[in-house]
N, C-alpha and C. Protein backbone atom coordinates (compact mmCIF):
# COMPACT_ATOMS: atom_id res chain seq x y z
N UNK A 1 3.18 25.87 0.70
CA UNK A 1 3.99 24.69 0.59
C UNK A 1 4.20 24.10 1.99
N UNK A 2 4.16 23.31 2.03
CA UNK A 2 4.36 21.88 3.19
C UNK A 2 5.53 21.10 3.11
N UNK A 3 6.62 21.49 4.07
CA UNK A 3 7.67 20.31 4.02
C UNK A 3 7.72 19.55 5.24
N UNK A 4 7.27 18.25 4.72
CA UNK A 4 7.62 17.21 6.24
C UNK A 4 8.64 16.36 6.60
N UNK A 5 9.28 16.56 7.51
CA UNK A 5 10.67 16.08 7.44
C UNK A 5 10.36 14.40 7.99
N UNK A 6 11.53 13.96 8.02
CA UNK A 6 12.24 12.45 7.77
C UNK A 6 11.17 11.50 9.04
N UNK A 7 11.80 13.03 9.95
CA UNK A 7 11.21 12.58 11.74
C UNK A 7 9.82 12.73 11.61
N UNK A 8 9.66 13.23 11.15
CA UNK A 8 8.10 13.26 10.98
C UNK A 8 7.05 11.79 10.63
N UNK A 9 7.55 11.45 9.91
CA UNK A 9 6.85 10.11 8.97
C UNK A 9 5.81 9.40 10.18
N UNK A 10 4.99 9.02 9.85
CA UNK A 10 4.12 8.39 10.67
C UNK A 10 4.47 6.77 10.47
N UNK A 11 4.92 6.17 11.40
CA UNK A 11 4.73 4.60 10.96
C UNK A 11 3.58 4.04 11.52
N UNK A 12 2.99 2.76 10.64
CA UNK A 12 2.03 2.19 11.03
C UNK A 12 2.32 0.40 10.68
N UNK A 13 2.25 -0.01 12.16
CA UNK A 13 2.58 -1.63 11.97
C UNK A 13 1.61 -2.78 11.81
N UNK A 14 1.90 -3.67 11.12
CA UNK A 14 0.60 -4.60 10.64
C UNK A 14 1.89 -6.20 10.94
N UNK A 15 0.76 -7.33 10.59
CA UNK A 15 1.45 -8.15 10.76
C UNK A 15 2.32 -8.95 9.89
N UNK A 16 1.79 -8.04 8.92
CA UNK A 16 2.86 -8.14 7.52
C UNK A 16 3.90 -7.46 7.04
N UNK A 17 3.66 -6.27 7.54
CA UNK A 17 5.08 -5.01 7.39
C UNK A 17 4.72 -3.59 8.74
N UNK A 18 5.65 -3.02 7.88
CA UNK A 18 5.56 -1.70 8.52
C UNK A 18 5.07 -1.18 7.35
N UNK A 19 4.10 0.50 7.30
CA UNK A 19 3.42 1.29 6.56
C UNK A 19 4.70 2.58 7.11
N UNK A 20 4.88 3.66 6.53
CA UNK A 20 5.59 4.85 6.72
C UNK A 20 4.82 5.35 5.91
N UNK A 21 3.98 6.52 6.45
CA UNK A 21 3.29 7.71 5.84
C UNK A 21 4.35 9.17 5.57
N UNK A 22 4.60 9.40 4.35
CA UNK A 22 5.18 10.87 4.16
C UNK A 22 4.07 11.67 3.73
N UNK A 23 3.10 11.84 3.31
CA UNK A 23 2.28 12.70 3.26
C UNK A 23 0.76 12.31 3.36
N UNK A 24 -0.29 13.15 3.58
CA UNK A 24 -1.75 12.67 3.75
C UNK A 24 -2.16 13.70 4.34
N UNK A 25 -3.67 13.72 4.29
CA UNK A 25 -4.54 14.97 4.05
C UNK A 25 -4.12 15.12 6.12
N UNK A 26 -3.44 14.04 7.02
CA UNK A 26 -3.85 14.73 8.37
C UNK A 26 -1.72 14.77 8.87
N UNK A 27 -0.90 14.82 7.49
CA UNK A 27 0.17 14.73 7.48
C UNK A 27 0.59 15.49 6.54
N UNK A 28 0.21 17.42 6.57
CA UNK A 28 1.04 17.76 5.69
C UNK A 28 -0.29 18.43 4.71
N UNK A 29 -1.40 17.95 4.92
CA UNK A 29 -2.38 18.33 4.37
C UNK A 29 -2.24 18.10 2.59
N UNK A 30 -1.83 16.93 1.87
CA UNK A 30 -1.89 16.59 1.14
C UNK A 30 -3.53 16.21 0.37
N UNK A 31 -3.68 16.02 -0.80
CA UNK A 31 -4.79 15.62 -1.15
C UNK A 31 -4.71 13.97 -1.61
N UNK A 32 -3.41 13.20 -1.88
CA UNK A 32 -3.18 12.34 -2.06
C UNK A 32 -2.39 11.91 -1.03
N UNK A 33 -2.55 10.30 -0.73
CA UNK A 33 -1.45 9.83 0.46
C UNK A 33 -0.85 9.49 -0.09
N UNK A 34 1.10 9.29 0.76
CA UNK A 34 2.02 8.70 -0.08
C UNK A 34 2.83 8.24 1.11
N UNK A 35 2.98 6.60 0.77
CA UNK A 35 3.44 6.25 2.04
C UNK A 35 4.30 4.98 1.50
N UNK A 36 5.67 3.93 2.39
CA UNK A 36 6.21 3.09 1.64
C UNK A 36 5.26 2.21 2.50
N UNK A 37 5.54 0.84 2.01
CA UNK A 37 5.86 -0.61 2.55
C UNK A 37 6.68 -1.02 2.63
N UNK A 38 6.85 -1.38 3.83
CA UNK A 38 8.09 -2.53 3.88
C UNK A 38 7.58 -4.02 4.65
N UNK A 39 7.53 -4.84 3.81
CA UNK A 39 6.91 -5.54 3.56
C UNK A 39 8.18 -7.16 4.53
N UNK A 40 7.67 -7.73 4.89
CA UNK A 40 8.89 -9.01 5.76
C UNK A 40 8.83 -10.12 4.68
N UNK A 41 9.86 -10.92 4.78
CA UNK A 41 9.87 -11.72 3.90
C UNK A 41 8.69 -12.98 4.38
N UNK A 42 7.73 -13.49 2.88
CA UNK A 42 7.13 -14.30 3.09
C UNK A 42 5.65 -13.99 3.87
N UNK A 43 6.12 -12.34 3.71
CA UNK A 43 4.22 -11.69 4.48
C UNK A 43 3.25 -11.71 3.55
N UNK A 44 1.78 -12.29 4.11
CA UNK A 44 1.32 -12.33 3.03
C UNK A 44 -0.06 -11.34 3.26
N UNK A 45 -0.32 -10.66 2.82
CA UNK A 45 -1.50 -9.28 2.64
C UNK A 45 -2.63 -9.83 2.48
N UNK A 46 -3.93 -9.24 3.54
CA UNK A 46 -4.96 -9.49 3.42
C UNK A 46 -5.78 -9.62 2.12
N UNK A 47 -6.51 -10.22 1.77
CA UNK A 47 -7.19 -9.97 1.05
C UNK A 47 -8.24 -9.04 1.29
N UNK A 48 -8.05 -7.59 0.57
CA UNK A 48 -8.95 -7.04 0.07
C UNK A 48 -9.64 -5.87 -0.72
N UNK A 49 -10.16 -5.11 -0.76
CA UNK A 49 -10.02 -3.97 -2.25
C UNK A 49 -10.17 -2.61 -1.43
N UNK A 50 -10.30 -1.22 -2.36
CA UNK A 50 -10.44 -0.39 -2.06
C UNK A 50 -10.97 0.38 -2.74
N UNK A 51 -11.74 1.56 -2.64
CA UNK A 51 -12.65 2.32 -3.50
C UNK A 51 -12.43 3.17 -3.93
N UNK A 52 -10.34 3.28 -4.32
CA UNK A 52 -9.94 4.37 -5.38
C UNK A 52 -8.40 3.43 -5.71
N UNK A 53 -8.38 4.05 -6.93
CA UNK A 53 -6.82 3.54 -7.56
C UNK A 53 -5.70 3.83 -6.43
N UNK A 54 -4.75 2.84 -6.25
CA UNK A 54 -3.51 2.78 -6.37
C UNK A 54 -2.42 2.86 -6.93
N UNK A 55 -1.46 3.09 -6.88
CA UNK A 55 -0.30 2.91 -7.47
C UNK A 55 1.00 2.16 -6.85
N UNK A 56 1.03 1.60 -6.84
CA UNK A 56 2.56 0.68 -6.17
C UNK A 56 3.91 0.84 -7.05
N UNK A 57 5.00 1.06 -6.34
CA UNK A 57 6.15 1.11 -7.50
C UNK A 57 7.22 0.47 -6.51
N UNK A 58 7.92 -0.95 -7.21
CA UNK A 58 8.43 -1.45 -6.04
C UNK A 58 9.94 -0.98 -6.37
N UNK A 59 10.90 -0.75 -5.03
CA UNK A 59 11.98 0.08 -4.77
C UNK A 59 13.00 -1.11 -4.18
N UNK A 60 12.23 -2.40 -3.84
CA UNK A 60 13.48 -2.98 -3.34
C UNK A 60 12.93 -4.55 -3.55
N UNK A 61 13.51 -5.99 -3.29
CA UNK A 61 12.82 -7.33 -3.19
C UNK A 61 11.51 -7.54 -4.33
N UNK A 62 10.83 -8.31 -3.67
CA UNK A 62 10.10 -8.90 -5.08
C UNK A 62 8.45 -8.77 -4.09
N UNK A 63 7.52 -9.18 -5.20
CA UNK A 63 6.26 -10.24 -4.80
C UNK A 63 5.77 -10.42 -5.83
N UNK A 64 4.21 -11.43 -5.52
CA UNK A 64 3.66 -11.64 -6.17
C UNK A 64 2.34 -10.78 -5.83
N UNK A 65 1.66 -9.98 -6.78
CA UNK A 65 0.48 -9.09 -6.77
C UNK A 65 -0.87 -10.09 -7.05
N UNK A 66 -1.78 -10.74 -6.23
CA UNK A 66 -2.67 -11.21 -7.12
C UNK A 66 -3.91 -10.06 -7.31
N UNK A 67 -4.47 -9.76 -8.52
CA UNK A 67 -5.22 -8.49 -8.81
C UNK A 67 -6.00 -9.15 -9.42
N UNK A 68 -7.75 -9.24 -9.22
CA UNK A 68 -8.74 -9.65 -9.69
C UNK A 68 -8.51 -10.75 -9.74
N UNK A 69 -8.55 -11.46 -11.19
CA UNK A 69 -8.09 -12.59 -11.29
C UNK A 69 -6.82 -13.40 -12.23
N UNK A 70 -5.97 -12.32 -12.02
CA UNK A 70 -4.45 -12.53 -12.43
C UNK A 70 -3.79 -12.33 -11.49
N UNK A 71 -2.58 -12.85 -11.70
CA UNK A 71 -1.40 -12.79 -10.49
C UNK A 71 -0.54 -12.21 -11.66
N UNK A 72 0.72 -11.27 -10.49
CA UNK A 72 2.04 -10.62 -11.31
C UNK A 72 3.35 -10.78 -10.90
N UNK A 73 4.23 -11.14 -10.83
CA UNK A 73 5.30 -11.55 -10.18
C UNK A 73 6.29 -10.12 -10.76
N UNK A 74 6.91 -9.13 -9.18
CA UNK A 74 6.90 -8.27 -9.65
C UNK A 74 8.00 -7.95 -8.75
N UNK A 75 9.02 -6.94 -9.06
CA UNK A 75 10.56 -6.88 -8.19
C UNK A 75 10.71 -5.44 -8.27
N UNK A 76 11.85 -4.94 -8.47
CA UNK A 76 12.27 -3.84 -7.95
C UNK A 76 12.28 -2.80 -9.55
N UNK A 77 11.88 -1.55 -9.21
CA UNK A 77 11.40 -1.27 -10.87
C UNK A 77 10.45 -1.26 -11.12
N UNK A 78 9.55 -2.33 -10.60
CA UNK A 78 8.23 -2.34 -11.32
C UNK A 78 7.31 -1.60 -10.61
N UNK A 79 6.12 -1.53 -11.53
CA UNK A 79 5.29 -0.69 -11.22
C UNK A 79 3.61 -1.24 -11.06
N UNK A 80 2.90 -1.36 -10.31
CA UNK A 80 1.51 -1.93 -10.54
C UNK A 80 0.38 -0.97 -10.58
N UNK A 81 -0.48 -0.46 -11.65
CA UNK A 81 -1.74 0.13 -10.83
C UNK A 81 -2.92 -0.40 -10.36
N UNK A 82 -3.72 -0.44 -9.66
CA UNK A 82 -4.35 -1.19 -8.99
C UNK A 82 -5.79 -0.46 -9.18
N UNK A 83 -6.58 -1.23 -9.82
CA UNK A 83 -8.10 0.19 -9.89
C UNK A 83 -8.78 -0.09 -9.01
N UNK A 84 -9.53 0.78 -8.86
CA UNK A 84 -10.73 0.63 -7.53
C UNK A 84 -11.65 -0.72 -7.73
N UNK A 85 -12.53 -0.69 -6.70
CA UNK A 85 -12.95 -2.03 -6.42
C UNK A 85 -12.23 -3.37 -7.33
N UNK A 86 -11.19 -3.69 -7.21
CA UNK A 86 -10.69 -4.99 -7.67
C UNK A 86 -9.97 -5.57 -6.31
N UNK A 87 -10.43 -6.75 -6.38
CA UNK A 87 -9.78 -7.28 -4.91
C UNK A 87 -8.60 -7.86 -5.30
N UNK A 88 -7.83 -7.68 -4.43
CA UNK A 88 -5.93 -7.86 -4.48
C UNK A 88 -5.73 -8.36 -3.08
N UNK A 89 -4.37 -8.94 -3.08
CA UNK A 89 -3.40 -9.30 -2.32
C UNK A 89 -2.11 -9.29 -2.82
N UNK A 90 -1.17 -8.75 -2.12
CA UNK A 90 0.15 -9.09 -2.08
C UNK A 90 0.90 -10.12 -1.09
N UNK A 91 1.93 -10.59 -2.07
CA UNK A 91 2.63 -12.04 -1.71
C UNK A 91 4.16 -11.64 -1.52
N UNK A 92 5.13 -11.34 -0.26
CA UNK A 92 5.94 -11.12 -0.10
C UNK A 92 7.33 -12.19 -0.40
N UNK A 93 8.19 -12.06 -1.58
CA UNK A 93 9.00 -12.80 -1.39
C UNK A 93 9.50 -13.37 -0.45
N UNK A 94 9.64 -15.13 -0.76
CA UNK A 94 10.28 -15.75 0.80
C UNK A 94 11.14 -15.40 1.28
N UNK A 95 12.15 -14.94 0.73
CA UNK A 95 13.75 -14.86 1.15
C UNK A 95 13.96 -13.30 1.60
N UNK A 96 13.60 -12.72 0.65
CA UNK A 96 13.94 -10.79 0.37
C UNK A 96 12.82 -9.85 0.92
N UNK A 97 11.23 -10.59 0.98
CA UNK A 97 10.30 -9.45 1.06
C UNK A 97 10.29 -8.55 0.52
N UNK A 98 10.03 -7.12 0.90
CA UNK A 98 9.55 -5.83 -0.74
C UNK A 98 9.65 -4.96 0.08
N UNK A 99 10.05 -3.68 -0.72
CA UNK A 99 9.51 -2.08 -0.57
C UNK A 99 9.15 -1.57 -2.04
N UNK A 100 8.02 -0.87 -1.28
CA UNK A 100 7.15 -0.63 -2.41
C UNK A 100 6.91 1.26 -1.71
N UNK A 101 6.67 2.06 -2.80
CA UNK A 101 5.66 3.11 -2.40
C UNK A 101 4.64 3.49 -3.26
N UNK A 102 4.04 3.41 -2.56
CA UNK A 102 2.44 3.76 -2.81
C UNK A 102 1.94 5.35 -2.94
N UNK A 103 0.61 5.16 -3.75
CA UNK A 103 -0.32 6.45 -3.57
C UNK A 103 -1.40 5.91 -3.51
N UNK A 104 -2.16 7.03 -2.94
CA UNK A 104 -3.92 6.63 -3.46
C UNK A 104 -4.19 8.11 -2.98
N UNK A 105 -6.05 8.19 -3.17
CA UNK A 105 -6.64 9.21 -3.20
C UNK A 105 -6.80 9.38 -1.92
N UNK A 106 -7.06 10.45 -1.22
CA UNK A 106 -7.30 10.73 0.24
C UNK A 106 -8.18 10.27 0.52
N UNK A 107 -8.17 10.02 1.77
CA UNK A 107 -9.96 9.07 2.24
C UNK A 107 -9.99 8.08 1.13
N UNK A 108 -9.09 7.20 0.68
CA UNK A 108 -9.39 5.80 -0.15
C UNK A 108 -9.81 4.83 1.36
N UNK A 109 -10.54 4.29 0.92
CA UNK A 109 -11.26 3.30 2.03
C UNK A 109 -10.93 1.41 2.21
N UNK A 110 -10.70 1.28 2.91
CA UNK A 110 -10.90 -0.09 2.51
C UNK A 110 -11.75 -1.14 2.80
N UNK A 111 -11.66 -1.92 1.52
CA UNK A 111 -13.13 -2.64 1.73
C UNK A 111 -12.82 -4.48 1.84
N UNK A 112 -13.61 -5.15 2.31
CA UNK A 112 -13.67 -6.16 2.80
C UNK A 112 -14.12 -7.07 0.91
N UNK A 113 -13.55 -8.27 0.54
CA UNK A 113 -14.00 -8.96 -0.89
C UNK A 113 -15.66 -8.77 -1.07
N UNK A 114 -16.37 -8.64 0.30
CA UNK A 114 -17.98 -8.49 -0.25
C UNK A 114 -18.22 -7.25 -0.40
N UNK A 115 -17.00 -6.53 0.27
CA UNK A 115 -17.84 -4.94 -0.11
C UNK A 115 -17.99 -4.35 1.22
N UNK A 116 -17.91 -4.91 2.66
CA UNK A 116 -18.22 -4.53 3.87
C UNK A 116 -16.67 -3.21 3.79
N UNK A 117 -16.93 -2.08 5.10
CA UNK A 117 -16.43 -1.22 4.95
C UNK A 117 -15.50 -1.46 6.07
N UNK A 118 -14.27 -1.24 5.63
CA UNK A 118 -13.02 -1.59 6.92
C UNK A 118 -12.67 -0.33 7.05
N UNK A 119 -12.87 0.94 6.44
CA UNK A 119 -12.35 1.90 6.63
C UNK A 119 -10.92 2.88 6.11
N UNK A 120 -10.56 3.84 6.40
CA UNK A 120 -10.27 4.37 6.38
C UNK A 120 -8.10 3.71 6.80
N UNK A 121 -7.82 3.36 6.05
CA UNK A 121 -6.20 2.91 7.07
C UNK A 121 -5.44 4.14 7.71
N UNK A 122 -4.75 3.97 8.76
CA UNK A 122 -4.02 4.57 9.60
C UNK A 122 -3.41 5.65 8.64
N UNK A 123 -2.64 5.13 7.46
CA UNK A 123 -1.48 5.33 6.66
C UNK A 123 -1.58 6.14 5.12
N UNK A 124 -3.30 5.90 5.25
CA UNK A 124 -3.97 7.10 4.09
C UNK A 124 -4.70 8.13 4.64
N UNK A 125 -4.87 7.91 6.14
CA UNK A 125 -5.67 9.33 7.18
C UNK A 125 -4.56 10.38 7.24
């Protein structure tokens, strides 16, 4: 068993939120990553996919999820799964922004809308 404490968490900053890693295969030696978002109000998320399911479950504020080719307007409570190769973006409420936490599979990758390989994120290593 693996317990990683509070201080531990890895943060990782983007220009849309902060990432906080609590577990991952180089944090704890997990086989799944599990990390929040906190997301700024009115941030809006790259477009692009990844080559294993997600799970999002939002914990605080709102957005809008666009997934393939539907959009979801989605707040605190809710839950999104996200399947592999489908290209997404998230849309951070104007006013409130979001926390969300996430999973995915270890080494989930991320990929660019054509498919080019961006790698590996900070926050699922």
């Amino acid at each position: 068993m693996t317990v990683i404490r509070s201080a531990e968490a890895r943060r990782s900053e983007t220009p849309g939120g902060v990432m906080t890693t609590f577990a991952s295969p180089t944090q704890g030696g997990a086989s799944r990553s599990l990390w929040r978002v906190d997301a700024r109000p009115g941030a809006e998320g790259p477009v692009h996919d990844f080559d294993g399911e997600q799970v999002w479950s939002w914990v605080a504020g709102a957005a809008v999820v666009e997934l393939g080719d539907e959009r979801f307007e989605v707040a605190a409570g809710d839950t999104v799964v996200m399947p592999a190769r489908t290209v997404r973006r998230v849309l951070a409420d104007p006013a409130a922004g979001y926390s969300a936490v996430v999973t995915a599979p270890a080494g989930a990758r991320a990929l660019a809308p054509d498919g080019a390989d961006y790698g590996i994120p900070p926050w699922i290593a």
